[in-house]
PDB file of N, CA and C in Angstrom:
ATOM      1  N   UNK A   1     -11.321   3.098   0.656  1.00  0.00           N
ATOM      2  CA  UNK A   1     -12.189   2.413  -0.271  1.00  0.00           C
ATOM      3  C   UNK A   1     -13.622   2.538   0.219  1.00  0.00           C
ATOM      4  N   UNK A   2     -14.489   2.512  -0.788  1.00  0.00           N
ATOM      5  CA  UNK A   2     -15.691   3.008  -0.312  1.00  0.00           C
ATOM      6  C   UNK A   2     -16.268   1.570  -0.990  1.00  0.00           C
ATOM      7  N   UNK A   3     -16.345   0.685  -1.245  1.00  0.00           N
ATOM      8  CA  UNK A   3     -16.921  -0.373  -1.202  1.00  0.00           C
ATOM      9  C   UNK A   3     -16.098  -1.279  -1.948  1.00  0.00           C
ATOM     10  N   UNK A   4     -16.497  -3.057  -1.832  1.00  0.00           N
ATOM     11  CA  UNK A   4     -15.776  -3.817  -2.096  1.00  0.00           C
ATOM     12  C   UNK A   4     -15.491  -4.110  -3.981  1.00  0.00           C
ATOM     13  N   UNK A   5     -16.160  -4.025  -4.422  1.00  0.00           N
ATOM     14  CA  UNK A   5     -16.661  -3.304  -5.858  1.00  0.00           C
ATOM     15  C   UNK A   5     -15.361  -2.851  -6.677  1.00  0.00           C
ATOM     16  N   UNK A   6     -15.379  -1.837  -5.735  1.00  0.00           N
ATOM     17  CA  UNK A   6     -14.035  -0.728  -6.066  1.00  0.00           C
ATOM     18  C   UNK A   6     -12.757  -1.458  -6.170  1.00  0.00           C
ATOM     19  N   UNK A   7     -12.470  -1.904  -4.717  1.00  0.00           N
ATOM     20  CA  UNK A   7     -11.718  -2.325  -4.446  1.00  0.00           C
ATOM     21  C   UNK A   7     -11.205  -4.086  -5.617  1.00  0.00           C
ATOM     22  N   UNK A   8     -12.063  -4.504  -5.749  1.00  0.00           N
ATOM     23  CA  UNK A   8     -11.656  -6.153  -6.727  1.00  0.00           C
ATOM     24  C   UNK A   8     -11.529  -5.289  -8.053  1.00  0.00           C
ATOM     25  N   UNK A   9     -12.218  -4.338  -8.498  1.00  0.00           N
ATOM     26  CA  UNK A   9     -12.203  -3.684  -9.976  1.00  0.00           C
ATOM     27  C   UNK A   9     -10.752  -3.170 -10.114  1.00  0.00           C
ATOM     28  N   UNK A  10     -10.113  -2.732  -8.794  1.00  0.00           N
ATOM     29  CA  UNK A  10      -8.747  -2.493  -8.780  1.00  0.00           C
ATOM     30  C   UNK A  10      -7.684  -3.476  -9.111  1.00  0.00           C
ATOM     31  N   UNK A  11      -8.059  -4.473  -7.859  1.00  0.00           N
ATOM     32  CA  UNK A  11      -7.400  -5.615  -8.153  1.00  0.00           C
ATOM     33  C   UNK A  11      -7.193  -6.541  -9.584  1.00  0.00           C
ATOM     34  N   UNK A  12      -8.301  -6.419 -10.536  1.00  0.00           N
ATOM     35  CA  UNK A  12      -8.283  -6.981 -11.447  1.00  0.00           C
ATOM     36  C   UNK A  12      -7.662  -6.585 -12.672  1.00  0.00           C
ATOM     37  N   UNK A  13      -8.080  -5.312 -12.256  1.00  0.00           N
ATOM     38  CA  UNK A  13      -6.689  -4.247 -13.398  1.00  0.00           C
ATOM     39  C   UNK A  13      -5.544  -3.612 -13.618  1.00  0.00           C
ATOM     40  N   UNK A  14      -4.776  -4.890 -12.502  1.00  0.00           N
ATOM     41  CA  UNK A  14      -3.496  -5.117 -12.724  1.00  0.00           C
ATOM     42  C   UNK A  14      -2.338  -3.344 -11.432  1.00  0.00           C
ATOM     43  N   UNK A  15      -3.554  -3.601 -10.391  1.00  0.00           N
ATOM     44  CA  UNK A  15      -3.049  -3.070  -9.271  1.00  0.00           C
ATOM     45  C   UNK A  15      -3.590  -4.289  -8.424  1.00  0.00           C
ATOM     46  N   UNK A  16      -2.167  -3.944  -7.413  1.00  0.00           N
ATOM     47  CA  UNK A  16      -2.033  -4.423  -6.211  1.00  0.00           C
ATOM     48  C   UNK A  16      -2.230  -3.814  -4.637  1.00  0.00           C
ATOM     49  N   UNK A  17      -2.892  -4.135  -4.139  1.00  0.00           N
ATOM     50  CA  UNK A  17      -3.561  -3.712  -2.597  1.00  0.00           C
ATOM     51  C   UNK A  17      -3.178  -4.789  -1.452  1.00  0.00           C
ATOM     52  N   UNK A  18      -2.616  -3.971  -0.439  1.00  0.00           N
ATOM     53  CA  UNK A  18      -1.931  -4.650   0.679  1.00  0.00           C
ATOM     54  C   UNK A  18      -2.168  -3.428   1.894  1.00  0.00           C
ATOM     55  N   UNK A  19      -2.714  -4.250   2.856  1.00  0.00           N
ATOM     56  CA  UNK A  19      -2.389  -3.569   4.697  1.00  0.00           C
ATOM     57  C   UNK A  19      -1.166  -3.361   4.604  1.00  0.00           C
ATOM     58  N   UNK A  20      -1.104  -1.953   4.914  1.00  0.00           N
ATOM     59  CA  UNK A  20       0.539  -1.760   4.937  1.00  0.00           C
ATOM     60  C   UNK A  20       0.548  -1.111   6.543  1.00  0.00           C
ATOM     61  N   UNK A  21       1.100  -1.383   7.311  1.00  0.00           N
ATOM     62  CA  UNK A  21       1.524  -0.434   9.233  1.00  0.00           C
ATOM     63  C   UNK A  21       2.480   0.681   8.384  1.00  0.00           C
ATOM     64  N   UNK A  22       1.892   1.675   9.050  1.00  0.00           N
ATOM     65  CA  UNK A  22       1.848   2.750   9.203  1.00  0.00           C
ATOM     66  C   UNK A  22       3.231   3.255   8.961  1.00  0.00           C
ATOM     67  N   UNK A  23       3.861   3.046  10.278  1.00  0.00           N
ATOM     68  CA  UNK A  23       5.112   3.256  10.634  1.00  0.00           C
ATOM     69  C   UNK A  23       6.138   2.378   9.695  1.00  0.00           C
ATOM     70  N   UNK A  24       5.872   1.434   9.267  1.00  0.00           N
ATOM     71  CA  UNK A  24       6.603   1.162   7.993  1.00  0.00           C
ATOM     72  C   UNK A  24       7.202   2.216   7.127  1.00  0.00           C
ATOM     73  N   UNK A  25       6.073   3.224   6.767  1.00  0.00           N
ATOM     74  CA  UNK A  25       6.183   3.986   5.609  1.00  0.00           C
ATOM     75  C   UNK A  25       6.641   4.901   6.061  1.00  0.00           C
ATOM     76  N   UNK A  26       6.516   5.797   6.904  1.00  0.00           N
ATOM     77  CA  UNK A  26       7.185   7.059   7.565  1.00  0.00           C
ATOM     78  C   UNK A  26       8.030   8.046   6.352  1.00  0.00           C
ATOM     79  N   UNK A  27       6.720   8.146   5.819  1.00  0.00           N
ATOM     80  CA  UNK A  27       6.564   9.211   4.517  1.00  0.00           C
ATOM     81  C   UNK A  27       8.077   8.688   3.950  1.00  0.00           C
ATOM     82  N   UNK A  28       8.763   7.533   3.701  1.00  0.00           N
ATOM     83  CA  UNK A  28       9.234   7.279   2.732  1.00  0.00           C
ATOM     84  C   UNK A  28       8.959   6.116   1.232  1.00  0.00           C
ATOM     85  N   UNK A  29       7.995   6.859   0.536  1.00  0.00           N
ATOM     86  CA  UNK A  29       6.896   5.924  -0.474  1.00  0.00           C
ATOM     87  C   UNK A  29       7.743   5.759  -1.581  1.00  0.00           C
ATOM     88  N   UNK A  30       7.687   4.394  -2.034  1.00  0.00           N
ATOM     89  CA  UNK A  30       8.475   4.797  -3.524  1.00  0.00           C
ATOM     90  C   UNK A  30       6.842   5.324  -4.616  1.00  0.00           C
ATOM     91  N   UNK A  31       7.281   5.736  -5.815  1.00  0.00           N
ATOM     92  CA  UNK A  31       6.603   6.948  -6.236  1.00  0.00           C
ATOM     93  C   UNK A  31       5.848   6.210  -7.163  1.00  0.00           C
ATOM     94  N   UNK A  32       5.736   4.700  -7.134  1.00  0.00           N
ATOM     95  CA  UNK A  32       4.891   3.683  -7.467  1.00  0.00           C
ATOM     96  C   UNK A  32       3.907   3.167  -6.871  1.00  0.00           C
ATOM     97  N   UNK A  33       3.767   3.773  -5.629  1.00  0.00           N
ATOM     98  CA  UNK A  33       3.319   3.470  -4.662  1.00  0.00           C
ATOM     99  C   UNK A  33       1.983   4.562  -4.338  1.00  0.00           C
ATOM    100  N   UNK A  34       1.012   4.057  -3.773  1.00  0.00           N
ATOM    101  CA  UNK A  34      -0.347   5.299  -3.521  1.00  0.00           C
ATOM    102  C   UNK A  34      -1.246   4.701  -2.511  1.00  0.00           C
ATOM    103  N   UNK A  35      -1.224   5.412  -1.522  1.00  0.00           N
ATOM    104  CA  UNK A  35      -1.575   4.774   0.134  1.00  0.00           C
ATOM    105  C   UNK A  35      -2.817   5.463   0.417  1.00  0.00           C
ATOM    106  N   UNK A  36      -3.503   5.017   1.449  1.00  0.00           N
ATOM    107  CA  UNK A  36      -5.289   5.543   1.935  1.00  0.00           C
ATOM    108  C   UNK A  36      -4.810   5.053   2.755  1.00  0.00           C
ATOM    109  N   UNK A  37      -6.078   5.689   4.028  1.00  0.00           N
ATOM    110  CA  UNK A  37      -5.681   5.720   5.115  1.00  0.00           C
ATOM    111  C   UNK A  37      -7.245   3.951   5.128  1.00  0.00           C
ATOM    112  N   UNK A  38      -7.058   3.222   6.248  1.00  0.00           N
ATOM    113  CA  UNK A  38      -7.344   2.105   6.226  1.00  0.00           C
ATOM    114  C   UNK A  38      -9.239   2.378   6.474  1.00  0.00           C
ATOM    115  N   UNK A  39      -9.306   3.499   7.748  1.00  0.00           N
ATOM    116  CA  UNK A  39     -10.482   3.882   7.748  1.00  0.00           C
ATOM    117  C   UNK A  39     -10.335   5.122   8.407  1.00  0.00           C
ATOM    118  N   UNK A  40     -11.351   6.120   8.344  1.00  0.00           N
ATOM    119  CA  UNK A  40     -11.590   7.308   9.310  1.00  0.00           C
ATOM    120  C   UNK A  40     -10.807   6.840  10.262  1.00  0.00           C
ATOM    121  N   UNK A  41     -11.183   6.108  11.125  1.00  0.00           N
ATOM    122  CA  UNK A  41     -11.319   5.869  12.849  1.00  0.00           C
ATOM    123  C   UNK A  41      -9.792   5.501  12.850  1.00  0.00           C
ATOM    124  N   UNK A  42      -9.241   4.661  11.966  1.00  0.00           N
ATOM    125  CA  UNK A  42      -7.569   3.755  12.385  1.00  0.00           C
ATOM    126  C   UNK A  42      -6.612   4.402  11.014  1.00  0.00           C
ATOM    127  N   UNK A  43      -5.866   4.543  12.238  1.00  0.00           N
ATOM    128  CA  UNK A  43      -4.666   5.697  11.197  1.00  0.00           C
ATOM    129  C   UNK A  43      -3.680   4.860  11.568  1.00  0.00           C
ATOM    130  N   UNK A  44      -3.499   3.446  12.277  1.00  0.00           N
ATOM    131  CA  UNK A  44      -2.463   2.529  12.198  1.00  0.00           C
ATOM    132  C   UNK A  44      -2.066   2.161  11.155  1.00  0.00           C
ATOM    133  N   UNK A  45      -2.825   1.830  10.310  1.00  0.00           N
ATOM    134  CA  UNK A  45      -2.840   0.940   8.993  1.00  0.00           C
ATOM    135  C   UNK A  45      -2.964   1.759   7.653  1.00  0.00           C
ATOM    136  N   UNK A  46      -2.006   1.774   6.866  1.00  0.00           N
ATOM    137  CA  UNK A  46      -2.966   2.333   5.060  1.00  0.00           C
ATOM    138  C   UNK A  46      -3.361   0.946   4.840  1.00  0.00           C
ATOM    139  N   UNK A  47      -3.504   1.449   3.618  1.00  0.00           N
ATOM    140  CA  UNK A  47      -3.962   0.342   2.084  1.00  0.00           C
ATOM    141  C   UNK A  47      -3.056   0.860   1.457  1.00  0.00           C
ATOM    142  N   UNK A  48      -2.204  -0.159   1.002  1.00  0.00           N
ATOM    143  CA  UNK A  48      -0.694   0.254  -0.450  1.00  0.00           C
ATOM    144  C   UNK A  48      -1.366  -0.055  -1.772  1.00  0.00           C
ATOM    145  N   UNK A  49      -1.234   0.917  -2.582  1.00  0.00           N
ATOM    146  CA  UNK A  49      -1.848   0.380  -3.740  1.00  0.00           C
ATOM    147  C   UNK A  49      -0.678   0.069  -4.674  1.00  0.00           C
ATOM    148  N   UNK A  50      -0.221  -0.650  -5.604  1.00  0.00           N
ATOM    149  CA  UNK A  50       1.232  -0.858  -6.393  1.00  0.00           C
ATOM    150  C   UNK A  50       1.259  -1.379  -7.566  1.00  0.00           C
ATOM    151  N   UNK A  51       1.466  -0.967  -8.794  1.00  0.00           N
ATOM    152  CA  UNK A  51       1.717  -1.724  -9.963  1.00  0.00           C
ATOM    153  C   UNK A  51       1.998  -3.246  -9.792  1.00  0.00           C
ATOM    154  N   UNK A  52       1.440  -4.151 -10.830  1.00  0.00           N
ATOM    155  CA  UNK A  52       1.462  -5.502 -10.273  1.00  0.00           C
ATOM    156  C   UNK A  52       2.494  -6.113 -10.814  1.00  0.00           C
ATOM    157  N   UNK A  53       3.155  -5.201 -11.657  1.00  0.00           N
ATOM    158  CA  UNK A  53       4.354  -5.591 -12.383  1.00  0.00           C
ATOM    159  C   UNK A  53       5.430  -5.729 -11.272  1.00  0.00           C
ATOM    160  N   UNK A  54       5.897  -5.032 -10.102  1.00  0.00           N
ATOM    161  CA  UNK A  54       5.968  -5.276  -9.314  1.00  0.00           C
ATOM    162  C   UNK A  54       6.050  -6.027  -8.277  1.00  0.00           C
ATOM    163  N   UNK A  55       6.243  -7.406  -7.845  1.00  0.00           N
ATOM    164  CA  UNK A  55       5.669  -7.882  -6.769  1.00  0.00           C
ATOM    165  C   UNK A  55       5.860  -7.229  -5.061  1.00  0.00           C
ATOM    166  N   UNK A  56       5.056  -7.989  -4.430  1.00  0.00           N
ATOM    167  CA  UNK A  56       4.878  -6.767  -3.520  1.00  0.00           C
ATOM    168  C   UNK A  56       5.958  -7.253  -2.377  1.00  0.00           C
ATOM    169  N   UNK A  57       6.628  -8.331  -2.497  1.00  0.00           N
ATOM    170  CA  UNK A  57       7.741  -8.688  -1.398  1.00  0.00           C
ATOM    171  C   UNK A  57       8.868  -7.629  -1.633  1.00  0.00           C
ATOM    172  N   UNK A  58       9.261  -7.330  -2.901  1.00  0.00           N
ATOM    173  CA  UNK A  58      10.643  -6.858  -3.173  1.00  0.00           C
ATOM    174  C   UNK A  58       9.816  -4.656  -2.641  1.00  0.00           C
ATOM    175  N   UNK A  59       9.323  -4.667  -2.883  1.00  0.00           N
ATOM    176  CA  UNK A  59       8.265  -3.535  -2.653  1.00  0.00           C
ATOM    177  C   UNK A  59       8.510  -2.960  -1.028  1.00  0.00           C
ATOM    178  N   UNK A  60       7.833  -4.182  -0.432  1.00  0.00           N
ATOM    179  CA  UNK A  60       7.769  -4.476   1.098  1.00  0.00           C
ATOM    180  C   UNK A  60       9.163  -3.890   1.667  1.00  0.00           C
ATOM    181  N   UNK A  61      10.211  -4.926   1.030  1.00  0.00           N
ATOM    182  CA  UNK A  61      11.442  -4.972   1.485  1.00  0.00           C
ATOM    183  C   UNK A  61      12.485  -3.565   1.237  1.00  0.00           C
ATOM    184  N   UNK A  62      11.846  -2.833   0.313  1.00  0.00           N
ATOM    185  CA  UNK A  62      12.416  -1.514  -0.046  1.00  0.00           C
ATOM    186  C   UNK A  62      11.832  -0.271   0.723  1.00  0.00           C
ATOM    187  N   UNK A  63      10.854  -0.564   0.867  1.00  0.00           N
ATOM    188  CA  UNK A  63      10.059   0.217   2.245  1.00  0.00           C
ATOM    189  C   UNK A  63      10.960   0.502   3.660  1.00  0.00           C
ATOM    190  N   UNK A  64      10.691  -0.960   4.089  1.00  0.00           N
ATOM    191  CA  UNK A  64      10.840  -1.359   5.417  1.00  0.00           C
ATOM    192  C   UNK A  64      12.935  -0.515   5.332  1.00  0.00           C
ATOM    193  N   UNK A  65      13.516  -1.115   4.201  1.00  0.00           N
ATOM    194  CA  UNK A  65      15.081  -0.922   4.341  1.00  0.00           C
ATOM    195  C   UNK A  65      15.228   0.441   4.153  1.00  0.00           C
ATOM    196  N   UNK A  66      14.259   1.222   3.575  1.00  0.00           N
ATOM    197  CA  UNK A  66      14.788   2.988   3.766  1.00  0.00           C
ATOM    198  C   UNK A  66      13.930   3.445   4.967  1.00  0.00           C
ATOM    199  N   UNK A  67      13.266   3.027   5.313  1.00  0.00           N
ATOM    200  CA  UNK A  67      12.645   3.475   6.735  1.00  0.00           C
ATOM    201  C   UNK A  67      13.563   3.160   8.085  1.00  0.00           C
ATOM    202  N   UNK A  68      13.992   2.294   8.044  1.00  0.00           N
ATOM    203  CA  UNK A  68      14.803   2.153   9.225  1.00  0.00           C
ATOM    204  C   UNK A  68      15.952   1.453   9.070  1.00  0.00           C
ATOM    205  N   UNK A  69      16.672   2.091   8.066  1.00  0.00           N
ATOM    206  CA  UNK A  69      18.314   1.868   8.147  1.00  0.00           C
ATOM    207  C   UNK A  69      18.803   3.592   8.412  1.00  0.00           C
TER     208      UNK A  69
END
C-alpha cells in the first residue's frame, strides 16, 4: 500500500485487509484471496486482501488447516 487513502478506500468497498504471517500462507491462497508483501524491508508479514462477504475467521482457519495438516 502506498498510502493510507488507498488503503480505507479499500476497506470501504467492501474488501477486507488483515496482517497475515507469512508462513501461514506457504503459497497455499484460496483464490479469493490477494496478498502484498507488508513492506520492501519485511517479508515476514503480507497484507490479505478478501471479499467481505467472507468473514475473515472462517478464511483464517482455512489457511492455517491446508498449510499445516
Amino acid at each position: 500500500m502506498r498510502d493510507t487513502r488507498t488503503l480505507l478506500q479499500m476497506m470501504a468497498s467492501g474488501v477486507g485487509v488483515s496482517l497475515v504471517p507469512t508462513l501461514a500462507l506457504v503459497n497455499k491462497l484460496n483464490a479469493d484471496i490477494v496478498t502484498r508483501p507488508f513492506s520492501p524491508n519485511r517479508t515476514r508479514h503480507l497484507i490479505a486482501f478478501w471479499p467481505k462477504k467472507k468473514p475473515l475467521i472462517p478464511v483464517g482457519r482455512q489457511l492455517l488447516r491446508e498449510c499445516c495438516s
